[in-house]
C-alpha atoms as a PDB file:
ATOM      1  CA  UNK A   1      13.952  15.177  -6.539  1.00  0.00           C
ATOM      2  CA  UNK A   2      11.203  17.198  -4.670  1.00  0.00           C
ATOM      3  CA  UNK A   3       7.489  16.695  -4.382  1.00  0.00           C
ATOM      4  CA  UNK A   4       4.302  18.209  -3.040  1.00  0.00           C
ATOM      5  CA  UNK A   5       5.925  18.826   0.369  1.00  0.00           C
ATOM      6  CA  UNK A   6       9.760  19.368   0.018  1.00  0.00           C
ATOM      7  CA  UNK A   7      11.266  21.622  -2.908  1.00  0.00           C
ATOM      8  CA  UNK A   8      13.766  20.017  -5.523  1.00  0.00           C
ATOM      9  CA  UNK A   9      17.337  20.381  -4.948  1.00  0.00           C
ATOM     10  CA  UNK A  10      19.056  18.657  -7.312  1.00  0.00           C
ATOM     11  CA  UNK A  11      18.171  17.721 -11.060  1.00  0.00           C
ATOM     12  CA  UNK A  12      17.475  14.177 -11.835  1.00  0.00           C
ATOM     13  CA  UNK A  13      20.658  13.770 -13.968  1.00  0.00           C
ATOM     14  CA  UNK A  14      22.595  14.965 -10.476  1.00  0.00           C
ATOM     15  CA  UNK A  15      20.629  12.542  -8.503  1.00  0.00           C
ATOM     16  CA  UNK A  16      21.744   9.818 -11.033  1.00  0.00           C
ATOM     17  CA  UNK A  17      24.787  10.626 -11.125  1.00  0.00           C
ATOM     18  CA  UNK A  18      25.046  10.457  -6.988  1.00  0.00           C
ATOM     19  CA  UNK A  19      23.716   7.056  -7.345  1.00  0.00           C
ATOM     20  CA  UNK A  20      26.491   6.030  -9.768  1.00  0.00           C
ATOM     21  CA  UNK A  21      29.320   7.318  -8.085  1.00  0.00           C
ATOM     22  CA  UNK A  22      27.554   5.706  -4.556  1.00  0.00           C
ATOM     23  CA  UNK A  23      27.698   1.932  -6.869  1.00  0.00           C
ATOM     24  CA  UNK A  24      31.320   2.894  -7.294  1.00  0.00           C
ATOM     25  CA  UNK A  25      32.727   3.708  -3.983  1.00  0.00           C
ATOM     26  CA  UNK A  26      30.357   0.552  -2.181  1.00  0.00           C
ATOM     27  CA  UNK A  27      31.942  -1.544  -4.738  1.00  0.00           C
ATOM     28  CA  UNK A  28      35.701  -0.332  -4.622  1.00  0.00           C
ATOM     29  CA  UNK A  29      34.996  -1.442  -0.179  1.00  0.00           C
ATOM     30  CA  UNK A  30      33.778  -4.450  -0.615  1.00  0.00           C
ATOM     31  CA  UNK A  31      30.031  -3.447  -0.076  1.00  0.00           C
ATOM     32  CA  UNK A  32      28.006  -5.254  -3.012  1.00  0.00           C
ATOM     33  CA  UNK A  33      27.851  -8.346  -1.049  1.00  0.00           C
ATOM     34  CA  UNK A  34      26.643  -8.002   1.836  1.00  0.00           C
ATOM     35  CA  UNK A  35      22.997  -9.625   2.762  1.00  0.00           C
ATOM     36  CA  UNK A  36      21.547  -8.408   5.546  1.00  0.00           C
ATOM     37  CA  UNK A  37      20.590 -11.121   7.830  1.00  0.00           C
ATOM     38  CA  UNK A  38      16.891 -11.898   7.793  1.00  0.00           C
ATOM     39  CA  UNK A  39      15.431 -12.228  11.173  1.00  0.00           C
ATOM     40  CA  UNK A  40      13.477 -14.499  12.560  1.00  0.00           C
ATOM     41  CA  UNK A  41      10.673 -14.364  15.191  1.00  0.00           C
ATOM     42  CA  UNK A  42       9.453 -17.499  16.862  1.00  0.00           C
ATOM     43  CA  UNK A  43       6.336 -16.765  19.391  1.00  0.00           C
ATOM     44  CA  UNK A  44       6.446 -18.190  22.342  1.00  0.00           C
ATOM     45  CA  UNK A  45       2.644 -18.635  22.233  1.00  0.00           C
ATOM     46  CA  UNK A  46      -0.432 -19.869  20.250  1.00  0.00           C
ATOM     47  CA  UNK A  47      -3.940 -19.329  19.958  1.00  0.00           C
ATOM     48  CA  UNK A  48      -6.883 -21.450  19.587  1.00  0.00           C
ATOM     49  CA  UNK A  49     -10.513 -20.644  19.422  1.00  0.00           C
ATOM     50  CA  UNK A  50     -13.470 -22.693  20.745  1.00  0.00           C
ATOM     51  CA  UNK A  51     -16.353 -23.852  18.530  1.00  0.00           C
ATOM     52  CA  UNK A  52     -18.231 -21.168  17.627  1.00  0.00           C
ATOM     53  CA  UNK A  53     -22.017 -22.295  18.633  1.00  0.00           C
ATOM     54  CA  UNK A  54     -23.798 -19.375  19.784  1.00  0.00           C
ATOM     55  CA  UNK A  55     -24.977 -17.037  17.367  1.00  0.00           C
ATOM     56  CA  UNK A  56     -26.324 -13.814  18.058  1.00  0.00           C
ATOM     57  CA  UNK A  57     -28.563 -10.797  15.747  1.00  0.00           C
ATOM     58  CA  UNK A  58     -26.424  -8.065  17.116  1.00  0.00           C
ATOM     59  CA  UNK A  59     -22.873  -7.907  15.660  1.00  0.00           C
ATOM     60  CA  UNK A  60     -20.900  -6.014  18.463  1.00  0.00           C
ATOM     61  CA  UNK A  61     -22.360  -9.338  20.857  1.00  0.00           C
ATOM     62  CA  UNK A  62     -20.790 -11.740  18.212  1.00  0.00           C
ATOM     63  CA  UNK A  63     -17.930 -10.324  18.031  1.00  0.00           C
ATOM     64  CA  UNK A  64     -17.376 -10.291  21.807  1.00  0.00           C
ATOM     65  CA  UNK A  65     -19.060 -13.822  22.479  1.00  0.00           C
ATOM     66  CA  UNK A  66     -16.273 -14.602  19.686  1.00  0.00           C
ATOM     67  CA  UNK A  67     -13.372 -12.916  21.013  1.00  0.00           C
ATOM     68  CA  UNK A  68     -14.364 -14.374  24.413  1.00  0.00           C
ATOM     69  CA  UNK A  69     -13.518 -17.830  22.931  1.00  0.00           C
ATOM     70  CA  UNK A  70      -9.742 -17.045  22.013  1.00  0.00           C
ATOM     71  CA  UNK A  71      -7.557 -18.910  23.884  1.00  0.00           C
ATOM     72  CA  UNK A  72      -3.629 -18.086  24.308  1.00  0.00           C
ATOM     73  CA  UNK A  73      -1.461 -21.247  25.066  1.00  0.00           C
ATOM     74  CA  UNK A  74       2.232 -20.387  26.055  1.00  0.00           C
ATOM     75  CA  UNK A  75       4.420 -23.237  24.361  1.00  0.00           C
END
């Protein structure tokens, strides 16, 4: 189809065309109905935070006193 970066090789009739006759031949295998498995991804860890009671004027301190306060629990 082509863009900024790569030059156009085929017309956009061709490319439809490809994508018909691709339908055709994954349907004449068998191919339409295959799901892909979804994964699944189960940490083995969680995170809590402490109250956050200290507050101070200069961001970049806040953010650390913050961060400081995360806590990582392996379950």
């Amino acid at each position: 189809m082509g863009n900024e970066i790569f030059p156009r090789l085929i017309s956009e009739e061709q490319f439809e065309r490809l994508k018909e006759e691709r339908f055709k031949r994954a349907k004449k295998l068998g191919r339409l109905n295959r799901m892909k498995e979804e994964e699944t991804f189960t940490p083995s860890f969680t995170f809590t935070i402490e109250k956050v009671e200290d507050k101070y004027d200069n961001p970049i301190k806040q953010a650390e006193y913050v961060y400081s306060l995360i806590k990582e629990e392996v379950i």
